[in-house]
Protein backbone atom coordinates (compact mmCIF):
# COMPACT_ATOMS: atom_id res chain seq x y z
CA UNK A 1 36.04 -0.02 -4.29
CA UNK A 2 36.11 -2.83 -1.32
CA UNK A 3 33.06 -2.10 -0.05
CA UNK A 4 31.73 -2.26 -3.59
CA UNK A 5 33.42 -5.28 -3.70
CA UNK A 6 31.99 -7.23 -0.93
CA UNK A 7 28.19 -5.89 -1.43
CA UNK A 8 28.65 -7.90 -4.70
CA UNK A 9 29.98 -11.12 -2.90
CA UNK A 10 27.38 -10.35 -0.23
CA UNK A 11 24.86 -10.13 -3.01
CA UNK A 12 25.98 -12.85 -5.37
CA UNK A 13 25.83 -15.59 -2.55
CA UNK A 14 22.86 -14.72 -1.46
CA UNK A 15 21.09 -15.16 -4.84
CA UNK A 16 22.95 -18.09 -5.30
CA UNK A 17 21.80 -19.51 -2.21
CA UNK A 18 18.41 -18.39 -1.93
CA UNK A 19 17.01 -18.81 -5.27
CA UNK A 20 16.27 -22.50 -5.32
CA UNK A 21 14.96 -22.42 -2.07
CA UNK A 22 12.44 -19.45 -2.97
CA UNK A 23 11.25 -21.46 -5.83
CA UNK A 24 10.65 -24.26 -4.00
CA UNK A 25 8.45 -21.91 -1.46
CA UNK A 26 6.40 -20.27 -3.80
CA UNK A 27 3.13 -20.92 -4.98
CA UNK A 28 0.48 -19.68 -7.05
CA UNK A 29 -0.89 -17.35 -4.34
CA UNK A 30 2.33 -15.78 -3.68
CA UNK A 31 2.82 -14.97 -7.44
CA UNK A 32 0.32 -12.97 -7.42
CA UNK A 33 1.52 -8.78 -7.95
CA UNK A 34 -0.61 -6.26 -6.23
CA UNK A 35 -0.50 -2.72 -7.50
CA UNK A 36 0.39 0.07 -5.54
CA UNK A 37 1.09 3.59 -5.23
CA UNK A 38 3.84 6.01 -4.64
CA UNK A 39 3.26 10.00 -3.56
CA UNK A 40 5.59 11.99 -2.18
CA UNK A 41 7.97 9.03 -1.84
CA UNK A 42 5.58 7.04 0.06
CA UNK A 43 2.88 3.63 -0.15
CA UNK A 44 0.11 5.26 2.46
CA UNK A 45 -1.95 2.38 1.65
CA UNK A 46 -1.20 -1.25 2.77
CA UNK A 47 -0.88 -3.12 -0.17
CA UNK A 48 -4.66 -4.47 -0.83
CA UNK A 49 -6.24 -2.80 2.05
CA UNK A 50 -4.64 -5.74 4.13
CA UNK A 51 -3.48 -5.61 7.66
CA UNK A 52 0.33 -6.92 9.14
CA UNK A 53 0.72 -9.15 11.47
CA UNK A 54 4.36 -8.03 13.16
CA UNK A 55 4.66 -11.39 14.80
CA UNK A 56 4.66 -13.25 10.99
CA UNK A 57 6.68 -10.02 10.10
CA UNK A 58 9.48 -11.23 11.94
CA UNK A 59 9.58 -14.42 10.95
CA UNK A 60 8.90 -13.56 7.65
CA UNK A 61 12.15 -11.00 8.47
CA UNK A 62 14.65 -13.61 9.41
CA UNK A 63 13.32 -16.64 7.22
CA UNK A 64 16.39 -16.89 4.85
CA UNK A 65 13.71 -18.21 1.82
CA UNK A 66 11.71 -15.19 2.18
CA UNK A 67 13.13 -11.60 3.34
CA UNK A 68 16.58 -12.77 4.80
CA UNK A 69 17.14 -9.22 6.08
CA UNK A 70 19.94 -10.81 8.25
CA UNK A 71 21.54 -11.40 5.20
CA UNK A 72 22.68 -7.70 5.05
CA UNK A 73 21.04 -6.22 8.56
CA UNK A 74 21.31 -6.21 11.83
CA UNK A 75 18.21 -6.97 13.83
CA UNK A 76 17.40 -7.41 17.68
CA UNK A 77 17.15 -10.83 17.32
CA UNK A 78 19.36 -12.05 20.35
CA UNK A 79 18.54 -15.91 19.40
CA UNK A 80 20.10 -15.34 15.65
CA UNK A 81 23.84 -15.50 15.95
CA UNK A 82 25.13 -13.88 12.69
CA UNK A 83 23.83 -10.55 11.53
CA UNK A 84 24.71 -8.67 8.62
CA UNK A 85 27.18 -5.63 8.15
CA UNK A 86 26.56 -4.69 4.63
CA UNK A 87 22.94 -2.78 5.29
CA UNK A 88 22.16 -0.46 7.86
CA UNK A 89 20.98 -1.72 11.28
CA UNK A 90 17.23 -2.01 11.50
CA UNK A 91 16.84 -1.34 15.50
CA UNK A 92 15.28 2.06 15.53
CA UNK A 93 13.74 1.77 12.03
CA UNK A 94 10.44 3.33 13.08
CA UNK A 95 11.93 5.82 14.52
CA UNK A 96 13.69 6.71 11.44
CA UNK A 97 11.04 5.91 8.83
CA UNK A 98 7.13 6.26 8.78
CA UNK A 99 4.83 3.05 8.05
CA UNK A 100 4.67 4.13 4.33
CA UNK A 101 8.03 4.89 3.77
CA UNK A 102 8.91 1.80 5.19
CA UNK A 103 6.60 -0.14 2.88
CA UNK A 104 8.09 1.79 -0.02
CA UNK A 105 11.42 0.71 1.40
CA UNK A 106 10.14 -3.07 1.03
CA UNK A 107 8.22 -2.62 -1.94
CA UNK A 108 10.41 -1.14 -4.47
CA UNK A 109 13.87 0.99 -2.51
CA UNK A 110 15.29 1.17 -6.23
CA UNK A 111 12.92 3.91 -6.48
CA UNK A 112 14.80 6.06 -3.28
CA UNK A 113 17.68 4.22 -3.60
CA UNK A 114 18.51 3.25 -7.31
CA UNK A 115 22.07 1.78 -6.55
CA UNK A 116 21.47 -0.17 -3.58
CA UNK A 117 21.78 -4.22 -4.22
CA UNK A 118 18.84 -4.95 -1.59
CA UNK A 119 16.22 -6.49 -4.18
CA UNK A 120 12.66 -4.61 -4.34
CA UNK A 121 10.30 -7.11 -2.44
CA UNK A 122 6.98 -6.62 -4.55
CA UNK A 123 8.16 -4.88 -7.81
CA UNK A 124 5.84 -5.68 -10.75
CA UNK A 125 7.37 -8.45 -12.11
CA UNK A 126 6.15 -7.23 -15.66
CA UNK A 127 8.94 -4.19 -14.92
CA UNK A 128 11.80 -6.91 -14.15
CA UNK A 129 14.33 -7.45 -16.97
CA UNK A 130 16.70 -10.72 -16.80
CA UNK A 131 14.66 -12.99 -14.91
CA UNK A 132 16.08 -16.41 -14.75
CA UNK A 133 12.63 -17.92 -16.41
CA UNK A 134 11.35 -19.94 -13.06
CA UNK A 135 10.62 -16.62 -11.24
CA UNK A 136 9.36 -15.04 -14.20
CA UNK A 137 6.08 -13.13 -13.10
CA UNK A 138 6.79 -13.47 -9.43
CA UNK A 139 7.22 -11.36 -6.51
CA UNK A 140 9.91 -11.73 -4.10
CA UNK A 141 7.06 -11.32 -1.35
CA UNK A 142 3.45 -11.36 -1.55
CA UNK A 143 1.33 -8.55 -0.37
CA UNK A 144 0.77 -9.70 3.23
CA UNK A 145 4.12 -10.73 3.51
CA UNK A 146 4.96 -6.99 2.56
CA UNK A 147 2.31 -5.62 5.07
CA UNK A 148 3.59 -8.20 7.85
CA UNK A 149 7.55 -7.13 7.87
CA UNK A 150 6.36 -2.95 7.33
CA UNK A 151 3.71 -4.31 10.80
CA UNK A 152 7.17 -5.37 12.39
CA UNK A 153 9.55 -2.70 11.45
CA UNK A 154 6.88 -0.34 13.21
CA UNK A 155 7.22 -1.76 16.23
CA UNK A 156 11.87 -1.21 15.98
CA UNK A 157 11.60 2.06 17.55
């Protein structure tokens, strides 16, 4: 029940904190959803056929208005100074997890992991339920934002 517990403090700050600074971020571009494909628990494809860049990836990673995996994971990021401890540590990811699983994991986890309070990254917004009204038909992250933290991950082997 603690750990449940703290995940929701974890979670609830975060939110708090983050989603002004998202909206602010955002543009049109970024709104825009790109559909995508699950088999056998899987995205093979990158998300409109486009390529990651791992060095955008990880800033992308450790920007706290965009993925803020620190938030919840540790990365090897020596220059960061506080990692998180709720999530599983992301050194060795690749080694764990293919490219498409990994961009599933991004994309929309709820679907492997159904209880976990990470947020699905590019979930069709039409899907979402609750939406405070400014992020209405938004994604967290756009496509090539998706494409550059799975090009990063890769490389955490």
């Amino acid at each position: 029940m603690r750990n449940r517990n703290i995940i929701a403090v974890v979670l609830s700050a975060w939110l708090t904190w983050i989603s002004p600074q998202v909206n602010a971020d955002s543009s049109k571009e970024e709104e825009v959803f790109v559909e995508w494909k699950v088999t056998d628990l899987k995205i093979q494809e990158p998300l409109a056929g486009l390529e990651g860049d791992p060095r955008w990836g990880r800033t992308v990673a450790i920007t706290p208005t965009k993925g803020n995996c620190l938030a919840c994971h540790a990365l090897p990021i020596a220059e960061q100074e506080f990692h998180g401890t709720v999530g599983p540590p992301l050194e060795g990811v690749a080694s764990r997890y293919t490219e498409a699983q990994l961009r599933l994991l991004l994309v929309d986890i709820k679907q492997l992991k159904p209880t976990t309070p990470m947020p699905s990254f590019h979930k069709n917004p039409a899907e979402l339920h609750r939406v405070a009204e400014r992020f209405r038909g938004k994604t967290v992250l756009t496509a090539q934002e998706i494409e550059d933290v799975v090009a990063y991950l890769t490389t955490l082997k």
